[in-house]
Protein backbone atom coordinates (compact mmCIF):
# COMPACT_ATOMS: atom_id res chain seq x y z
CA UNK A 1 6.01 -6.05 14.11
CA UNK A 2 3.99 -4.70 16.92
CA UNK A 3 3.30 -1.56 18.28
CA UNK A 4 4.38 -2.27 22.26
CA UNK A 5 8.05 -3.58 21.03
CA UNK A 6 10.71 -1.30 22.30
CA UNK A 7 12.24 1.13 19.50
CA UNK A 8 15.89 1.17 19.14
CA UNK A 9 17.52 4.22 19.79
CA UNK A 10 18.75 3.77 15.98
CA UNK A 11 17.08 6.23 13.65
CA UNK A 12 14.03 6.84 15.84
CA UNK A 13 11.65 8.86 14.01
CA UNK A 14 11.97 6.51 10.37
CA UNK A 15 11.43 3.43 13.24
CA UNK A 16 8.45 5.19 14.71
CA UNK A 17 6.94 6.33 11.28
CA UNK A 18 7.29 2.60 10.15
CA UNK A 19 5.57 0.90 13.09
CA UNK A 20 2.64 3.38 13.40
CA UNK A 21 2.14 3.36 9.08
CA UNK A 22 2.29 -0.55 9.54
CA UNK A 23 -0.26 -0.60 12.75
CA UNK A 24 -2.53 1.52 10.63
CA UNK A 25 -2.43 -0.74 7.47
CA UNK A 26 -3.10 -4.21 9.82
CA UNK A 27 -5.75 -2.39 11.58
CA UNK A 28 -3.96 -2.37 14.82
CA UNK A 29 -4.93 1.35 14.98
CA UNK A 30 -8.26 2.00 13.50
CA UNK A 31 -9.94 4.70 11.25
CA UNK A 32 -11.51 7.36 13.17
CA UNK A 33 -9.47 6.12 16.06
CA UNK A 34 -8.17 9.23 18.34
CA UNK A 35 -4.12 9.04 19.06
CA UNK A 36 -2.05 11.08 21.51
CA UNK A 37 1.41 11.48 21.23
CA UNK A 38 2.23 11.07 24.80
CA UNK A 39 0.50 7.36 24.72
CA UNK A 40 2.08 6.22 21.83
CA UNK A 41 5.96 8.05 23.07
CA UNK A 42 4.97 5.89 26.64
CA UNK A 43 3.83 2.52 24.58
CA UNK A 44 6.82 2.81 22.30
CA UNK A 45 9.37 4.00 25.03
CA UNK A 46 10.37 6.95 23.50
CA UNK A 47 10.08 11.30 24.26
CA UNK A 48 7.38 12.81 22.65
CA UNK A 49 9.76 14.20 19.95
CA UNK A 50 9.92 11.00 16.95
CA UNK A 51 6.51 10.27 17.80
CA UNK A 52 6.06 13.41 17.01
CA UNK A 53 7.65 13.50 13.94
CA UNK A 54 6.24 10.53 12.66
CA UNK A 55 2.59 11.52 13.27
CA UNK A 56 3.90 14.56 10.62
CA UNK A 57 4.86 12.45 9.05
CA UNK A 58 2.09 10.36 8.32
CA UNK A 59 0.01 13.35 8.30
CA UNK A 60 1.48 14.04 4.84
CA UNK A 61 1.01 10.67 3.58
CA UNK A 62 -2.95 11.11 4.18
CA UNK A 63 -2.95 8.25 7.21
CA UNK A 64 -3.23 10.73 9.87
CA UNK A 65 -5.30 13.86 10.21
CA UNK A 66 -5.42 16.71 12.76
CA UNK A 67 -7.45 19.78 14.48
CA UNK A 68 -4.84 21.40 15.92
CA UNK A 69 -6.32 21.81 19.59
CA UNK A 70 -9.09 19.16 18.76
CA UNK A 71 -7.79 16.21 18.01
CA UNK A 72 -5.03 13.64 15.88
CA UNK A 73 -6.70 10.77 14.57
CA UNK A 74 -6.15 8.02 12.31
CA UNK A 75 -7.58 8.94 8.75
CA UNK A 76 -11.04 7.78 7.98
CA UNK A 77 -11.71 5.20 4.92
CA UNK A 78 -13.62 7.34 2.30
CA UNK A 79 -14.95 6.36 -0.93
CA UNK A 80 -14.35 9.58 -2.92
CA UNK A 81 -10.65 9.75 -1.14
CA UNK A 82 -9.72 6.13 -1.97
CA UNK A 83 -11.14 6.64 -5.48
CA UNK A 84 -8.83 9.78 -6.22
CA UNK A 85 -5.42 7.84 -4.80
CA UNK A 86 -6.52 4.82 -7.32
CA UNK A 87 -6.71 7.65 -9.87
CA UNK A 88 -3.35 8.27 -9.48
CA UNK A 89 -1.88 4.92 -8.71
CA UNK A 90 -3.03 3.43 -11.35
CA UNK A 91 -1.72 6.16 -13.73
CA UNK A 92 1.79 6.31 -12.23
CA UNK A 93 2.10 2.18 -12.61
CA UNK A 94 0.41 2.61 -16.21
CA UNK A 95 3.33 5.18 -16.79
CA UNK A 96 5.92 3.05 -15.13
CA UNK A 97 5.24 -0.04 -17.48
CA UNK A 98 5.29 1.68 -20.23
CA UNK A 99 8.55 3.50 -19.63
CA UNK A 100 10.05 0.15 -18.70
CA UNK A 101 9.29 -2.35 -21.10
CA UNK A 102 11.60 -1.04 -23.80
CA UNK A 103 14.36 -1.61 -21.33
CA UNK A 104 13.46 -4.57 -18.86
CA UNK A 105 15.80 -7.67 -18.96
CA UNK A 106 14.77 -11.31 -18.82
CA UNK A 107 16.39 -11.08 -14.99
CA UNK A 108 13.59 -8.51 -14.60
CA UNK A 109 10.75 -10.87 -16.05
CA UNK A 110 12.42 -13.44 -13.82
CA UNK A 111 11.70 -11.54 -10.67
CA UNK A 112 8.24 -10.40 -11.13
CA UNK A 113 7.83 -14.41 -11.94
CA UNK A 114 9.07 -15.47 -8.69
CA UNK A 115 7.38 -12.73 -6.76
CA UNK A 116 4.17 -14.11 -8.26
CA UNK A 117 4.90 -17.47 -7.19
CA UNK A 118 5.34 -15.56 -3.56
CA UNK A 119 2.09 -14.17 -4.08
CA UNK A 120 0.51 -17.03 -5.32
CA UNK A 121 1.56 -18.99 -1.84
CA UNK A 122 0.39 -16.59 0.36
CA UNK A 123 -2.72 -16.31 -0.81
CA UNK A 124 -2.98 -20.22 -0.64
CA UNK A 125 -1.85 -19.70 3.03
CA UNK A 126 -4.54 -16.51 3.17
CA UNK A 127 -1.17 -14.83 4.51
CA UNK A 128 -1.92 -11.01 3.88
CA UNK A 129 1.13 -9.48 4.98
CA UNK A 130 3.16 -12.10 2.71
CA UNK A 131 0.91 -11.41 -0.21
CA UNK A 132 1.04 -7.66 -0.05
CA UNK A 133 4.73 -7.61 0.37
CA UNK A 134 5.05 -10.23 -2.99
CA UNK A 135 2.74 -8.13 -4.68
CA UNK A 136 4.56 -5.15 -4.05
CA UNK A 137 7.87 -6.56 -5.58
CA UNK A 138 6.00 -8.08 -8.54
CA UNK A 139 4.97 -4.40 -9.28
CA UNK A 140 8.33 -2.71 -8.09
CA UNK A 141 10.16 -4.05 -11.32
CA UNK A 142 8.74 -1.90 -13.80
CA UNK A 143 8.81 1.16 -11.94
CA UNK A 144 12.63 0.28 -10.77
CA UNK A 145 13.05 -0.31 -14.36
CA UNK A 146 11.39 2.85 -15.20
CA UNK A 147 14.03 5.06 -13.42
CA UNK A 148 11.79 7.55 -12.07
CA UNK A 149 12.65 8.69 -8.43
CA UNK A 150 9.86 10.84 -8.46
CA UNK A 151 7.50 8.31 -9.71
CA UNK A 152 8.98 5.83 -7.27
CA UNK A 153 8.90 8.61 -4.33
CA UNK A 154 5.06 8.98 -4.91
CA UNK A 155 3.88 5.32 -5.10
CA UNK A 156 5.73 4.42 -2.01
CA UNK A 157 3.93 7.31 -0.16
CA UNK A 158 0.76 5.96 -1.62
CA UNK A 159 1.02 2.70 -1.39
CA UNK A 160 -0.19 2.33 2.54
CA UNK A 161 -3.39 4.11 1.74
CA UNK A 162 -4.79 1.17 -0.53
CA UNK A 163 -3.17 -1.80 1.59
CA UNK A 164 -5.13 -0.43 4.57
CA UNK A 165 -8.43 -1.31 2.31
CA UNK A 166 -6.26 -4.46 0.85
CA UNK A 167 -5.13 -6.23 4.04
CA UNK A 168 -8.73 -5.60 5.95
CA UNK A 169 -10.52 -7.00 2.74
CA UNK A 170 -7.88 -9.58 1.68
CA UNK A 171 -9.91 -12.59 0.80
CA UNK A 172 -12.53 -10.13 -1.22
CA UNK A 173 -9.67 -8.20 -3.26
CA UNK A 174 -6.55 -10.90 -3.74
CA UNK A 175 -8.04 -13.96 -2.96
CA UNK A 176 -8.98 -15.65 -6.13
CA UNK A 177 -7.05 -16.48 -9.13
CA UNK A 178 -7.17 -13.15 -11.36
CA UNK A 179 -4.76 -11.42 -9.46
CA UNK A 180 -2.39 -14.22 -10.29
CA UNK A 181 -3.66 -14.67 -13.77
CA UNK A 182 -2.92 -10.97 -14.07
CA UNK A 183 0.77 -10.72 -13.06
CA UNK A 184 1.35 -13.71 -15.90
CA UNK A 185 -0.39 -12.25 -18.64
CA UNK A 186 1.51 -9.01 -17.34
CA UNK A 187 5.11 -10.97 -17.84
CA UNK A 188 3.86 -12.39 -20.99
CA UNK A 189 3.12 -8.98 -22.49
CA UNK A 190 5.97 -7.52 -21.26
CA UNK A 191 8.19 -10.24 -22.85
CA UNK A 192 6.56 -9.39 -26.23
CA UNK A 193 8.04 -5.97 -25.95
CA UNK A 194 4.68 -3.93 -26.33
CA UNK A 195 4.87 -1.26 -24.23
CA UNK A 196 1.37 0.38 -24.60
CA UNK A 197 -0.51 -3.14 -24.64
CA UNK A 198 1.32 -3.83 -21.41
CA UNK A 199 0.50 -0.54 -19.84
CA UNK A 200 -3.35 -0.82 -20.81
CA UNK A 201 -3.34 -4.58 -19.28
CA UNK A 202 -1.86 -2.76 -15.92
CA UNK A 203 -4.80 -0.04 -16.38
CA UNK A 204 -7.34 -2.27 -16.62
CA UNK A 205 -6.19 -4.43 -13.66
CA UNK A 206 -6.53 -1.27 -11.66
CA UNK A 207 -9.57 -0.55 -12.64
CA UNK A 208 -10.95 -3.93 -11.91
CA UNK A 209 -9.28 -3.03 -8.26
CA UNK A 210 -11.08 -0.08 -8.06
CA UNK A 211 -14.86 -1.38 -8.86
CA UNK A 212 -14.36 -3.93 -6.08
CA UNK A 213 -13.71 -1.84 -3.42
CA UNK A 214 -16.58 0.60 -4.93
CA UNK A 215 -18.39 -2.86 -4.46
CA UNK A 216 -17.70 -2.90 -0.51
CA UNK A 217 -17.96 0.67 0.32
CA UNK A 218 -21.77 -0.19 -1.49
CA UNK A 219 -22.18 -2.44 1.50
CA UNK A 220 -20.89 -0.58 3.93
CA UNK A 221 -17.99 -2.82 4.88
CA UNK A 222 -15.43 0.16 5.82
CA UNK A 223 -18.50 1.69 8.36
CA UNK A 224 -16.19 1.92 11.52
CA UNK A 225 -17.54 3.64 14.81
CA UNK A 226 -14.72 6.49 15.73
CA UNK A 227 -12.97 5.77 19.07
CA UNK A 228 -12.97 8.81 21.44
């Protein structure tokens, strides 16, 4: 969905908060990269007042940062930032397998199946968007399972802060065959009913996550040049 597309006057400020958190995860607005609100209100062809409220918004998801009087700017991509949200994603999806195993249903097992099979097409296609969005339902049926709103509340919010590094870095993080590997032997252990194996499998995955991005942040491969 791009940026310039007119916003409906229908629920404005969740529209603008959803087109500016996509256009930083694509890319479309870069790290370091200075934003006004009256630019983006005249791009969008809006007031200043959702733009506004999105950019708040956004603020408090850890995508944008401020200095009152100095600047608004898209967050930077930092190692020891990116390494604490891991932290805590991969405890939260640790936690939300566990919880869920017990009480998942073969319809559950079916749909993190056929969200695989999504995610295993896209990444034949090297389709990012499509592969993010399948892996995101693959991992959504545990932690719907789960029955946490609070759990689900705080991996949506975090979510966009690792598929910025995901969709830049696509064919590095998704593009070979573990990922898919993964999600089956995932199922598998689910369907076996052992919750803390299946939560340890979902650890380790994470952790497997987290040493290759460690790998490209060693190679500078996030370095972006700020945009006054």
């Amino acid at each position: 969905m791009s940026l310039d597309r007119p916003v409906s006057r229908r629920l404005l400020s969740d529209e603008v908060f959803e087109r500016l958190r996509d256009s930083i995860v694509r890319g479309e607005l870069v790290p370091g990269e200075k934003v006004k609100d009256g630019e983006l209100a005249e791009r969008l062809g809006l007031s200043r007042t959702p733009v506004r409220e999105a950019l708040a918004r956004l603020a408090d998801i850890g995508l944008i940062e401020a200095k009152p009087g100095v600047y608004t700017r898209i967050t930077t991509l930092n190692r020891r930032d990116v390494e604490k949200t891991l932290a805590v994603l991969r405890s939260l999806d640790q936690l939300a397998v566990e919880t869920a195993v017990p009480v998942m249903t073969e319809q559950d097992r079916d749909r993190m199946r056929e969200a695989n099979r999504d995610f295993e097409q896209a990444v034949a296609a090297n389709d990012t968007a499509a592969a993010l969005a399948a892996d995101d339902r693959f991992h959504a049926v545990p932690i719907t399972a789960a029955d946490n709103p609070v759990l689900s509340r705080i991996v949506e919010q975090l979510h966009p802060q690792i598929h910025r590094i995901l969709y830049r870095k696509f064919s590095t993080l998704l593009g070979g065959r573990n990922t898919i590997e993964h999600h089956d032997e995932l199922i598998t252990v689910c369907a076996g009913g052992d919750a803390r194996a299946a939560a340890e499998l979902s650890g380790h995955h994470w952790s497997e996550l987290g040493g290759h991005i460690n790998e490209l942040f060693d190679t500078n491969q996030f370095a972006e040049a700020a945009i006054g």
